[in-house]
N, C-alpha and C. Protein backbone atom coordinates (compact mmCIF):
# COMPACT_ATOMS: atom_id res chain seq x y z
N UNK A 1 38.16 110.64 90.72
CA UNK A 1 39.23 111.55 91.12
C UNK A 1 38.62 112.67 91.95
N UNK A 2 39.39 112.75 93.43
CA UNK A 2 38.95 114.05 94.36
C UNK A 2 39.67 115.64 93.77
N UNK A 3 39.30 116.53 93.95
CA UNK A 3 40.02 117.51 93.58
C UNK A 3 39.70 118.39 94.53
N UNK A 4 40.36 119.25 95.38
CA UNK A 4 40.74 120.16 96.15
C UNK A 4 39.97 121.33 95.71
N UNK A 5 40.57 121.77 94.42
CA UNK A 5 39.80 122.97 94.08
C UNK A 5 39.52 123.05 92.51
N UNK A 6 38.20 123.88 91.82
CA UNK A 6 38.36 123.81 90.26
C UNK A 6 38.67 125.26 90.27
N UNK A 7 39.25 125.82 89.11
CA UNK A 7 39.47 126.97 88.60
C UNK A 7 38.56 127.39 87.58
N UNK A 8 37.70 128.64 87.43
CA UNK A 8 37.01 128.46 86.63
C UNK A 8 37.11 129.32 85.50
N UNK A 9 36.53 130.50 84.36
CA UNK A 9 37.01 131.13 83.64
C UNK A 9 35.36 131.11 82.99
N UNK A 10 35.53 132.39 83.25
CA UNK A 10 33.79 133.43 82.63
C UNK A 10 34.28 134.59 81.74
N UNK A 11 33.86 133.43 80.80
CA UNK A 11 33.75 134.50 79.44
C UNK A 11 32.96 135.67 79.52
N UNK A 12 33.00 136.15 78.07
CA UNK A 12 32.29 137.26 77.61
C UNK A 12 30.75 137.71 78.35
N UNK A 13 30.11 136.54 78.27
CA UNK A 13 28.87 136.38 78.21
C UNK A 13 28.68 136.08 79.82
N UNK A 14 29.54 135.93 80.35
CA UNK A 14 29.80 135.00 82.05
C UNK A 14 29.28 133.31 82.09
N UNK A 15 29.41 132.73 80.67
CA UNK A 15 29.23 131.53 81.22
C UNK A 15 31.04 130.88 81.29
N UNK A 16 30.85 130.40 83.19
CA UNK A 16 32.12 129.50 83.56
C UNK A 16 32.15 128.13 82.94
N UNK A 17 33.50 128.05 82.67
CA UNK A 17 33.80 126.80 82.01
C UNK A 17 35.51 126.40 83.18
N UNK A 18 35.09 125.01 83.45
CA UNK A 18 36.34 124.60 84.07
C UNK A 18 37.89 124.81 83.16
N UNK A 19 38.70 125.49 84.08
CA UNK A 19 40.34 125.71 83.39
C UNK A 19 40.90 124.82 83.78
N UNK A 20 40.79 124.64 85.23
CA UNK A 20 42.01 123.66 86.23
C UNK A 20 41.47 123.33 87.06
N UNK A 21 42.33 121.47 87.42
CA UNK A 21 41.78 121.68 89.07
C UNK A 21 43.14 121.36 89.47
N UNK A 22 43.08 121.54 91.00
CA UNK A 22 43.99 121.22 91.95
C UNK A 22 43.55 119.76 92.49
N UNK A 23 44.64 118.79 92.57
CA UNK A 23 44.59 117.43 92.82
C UNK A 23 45.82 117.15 93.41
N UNK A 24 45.69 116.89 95.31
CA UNK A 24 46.89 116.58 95.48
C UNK A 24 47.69 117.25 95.47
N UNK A 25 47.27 118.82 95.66
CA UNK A 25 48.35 119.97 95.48
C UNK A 25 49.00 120.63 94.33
N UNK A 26 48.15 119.25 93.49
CA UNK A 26 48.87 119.54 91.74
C UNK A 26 48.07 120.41 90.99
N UNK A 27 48.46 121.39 90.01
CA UNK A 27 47.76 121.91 89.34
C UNK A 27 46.99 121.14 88.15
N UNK A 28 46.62 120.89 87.29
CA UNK A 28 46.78 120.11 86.17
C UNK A 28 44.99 120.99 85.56
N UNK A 29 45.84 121.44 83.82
CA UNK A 29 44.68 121.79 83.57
C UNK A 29 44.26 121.32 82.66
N UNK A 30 42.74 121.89 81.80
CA UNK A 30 41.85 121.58 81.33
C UNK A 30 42.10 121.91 80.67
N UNK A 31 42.66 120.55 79.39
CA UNK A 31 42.84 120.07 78.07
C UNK A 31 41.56 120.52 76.54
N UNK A 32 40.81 120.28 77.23
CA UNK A 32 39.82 120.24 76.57
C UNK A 32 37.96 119.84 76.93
N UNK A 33 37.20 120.58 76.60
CA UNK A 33 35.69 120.19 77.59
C UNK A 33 35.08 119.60 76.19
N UNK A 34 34.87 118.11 76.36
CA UNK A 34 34.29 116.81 75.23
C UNK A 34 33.23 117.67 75.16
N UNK A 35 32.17 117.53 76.66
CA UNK A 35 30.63 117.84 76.30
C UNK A 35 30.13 118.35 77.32
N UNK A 36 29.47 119.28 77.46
CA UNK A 36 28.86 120.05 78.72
C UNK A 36 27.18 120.09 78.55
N UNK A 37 26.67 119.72 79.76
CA UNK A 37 24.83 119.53 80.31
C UNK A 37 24.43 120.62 81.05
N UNK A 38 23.66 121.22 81.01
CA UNK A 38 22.88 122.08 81.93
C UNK A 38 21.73 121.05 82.40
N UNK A 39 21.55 120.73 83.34
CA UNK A 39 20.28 119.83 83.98
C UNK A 39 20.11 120.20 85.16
N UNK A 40 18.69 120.42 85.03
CA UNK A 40 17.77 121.64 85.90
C UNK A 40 17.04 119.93 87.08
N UNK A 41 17.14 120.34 88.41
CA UNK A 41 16.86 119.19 89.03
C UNK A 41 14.98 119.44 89.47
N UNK A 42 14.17 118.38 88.97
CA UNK A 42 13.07 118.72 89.73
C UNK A 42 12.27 118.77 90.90
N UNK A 43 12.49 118.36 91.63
CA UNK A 43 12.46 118.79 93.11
C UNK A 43 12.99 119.79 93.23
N UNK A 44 14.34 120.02 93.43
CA UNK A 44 14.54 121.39 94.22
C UNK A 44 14.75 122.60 93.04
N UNK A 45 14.14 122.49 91.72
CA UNK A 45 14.94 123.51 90.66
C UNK A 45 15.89 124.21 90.46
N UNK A 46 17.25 123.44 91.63
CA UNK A 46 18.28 124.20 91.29
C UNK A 46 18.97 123.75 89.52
N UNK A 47 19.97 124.14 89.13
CA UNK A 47 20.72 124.22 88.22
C UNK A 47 21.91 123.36 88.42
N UNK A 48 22.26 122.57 87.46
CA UNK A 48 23.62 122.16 87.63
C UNK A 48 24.64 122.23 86.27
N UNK A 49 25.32 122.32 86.08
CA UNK A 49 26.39 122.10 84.91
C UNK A 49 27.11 120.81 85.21
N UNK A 50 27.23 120.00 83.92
CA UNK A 50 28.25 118.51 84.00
C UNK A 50 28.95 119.19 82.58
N UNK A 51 30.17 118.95 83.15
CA UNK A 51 31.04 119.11 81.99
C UNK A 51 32.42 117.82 81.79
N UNK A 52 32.36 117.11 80.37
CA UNK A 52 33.38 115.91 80.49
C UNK A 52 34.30 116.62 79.70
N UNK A 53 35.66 117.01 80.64
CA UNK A 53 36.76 117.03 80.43
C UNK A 53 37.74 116.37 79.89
N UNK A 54 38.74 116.64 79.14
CA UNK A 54 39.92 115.97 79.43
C UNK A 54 41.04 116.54 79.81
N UNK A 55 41.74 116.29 81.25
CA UNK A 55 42.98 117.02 81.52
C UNK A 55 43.88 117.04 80.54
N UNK A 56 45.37 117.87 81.10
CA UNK A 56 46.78 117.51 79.84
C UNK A 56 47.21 116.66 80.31
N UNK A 57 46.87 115.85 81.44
CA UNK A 57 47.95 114.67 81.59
C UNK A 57 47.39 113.32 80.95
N UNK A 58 46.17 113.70 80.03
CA UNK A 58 45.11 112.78 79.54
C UNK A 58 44.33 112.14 79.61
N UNK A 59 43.62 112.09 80.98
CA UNK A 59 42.81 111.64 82.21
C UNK A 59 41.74 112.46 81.35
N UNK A 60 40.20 111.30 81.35
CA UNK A 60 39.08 112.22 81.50
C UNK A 60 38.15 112.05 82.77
N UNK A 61 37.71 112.92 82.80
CA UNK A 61 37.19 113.58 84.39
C UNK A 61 35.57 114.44 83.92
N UNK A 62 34.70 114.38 84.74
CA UNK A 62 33.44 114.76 85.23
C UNK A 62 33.51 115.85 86.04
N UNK A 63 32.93 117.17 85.86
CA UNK A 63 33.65 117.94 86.68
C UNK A 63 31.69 118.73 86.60
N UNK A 64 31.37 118.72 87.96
CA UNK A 64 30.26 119.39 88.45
C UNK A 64 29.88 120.63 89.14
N UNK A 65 29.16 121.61 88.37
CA UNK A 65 29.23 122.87 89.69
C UNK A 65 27.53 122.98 89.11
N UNK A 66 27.48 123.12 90.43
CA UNK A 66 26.01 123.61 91.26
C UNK A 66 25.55 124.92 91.46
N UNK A 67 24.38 125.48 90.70
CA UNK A 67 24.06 127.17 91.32
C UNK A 67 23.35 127.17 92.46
C-alpha cells in the first residue's frame, strides 16, 4: 500500500509514533502499532524506525520513517 502522507504524534518524551496515513486522499487511521524496530543501518549509520500497524479499516501495513 502507497500512502501520500503519514501523520505522526510525539509524545512526552518526542518519540513519533504513526496516527494516520493519507491513501488516495483517504484519511484512515492508526488502529493500533503490533510492533515497532529501531534498526541502525551499517554503512551509512543512519536510523530507521519499522513500525507494524494495523489501520481501522483492518488492513495491516509497514509503515517506515527514516532520520
Amino acid at each position: 500500500m502507497e500512502w501520500e502522507k503519514v501523520e505522526w504524534y510525539a509524545g512526552y518524551r518526542g518519540e513519533e509514533k504513526p496516527r494516520a496515513v493519507v491513501a488516495a486522499g483517504q484519511r484512515i487511521e492508526v488502529a493500533e502499532i503490533i510492533w515497532q524496530k529501531r534498526i541502525k543501518d551499517r554503512k551509512s549509520r543512519r536510523i530507521r524506525e519499522v513500525f507494524r500497524c494495523r489501520l481501522a479499516d483492518g488492513r495491516q501495513v509497514t509503515i517506515e520513517k527514516r532520520e
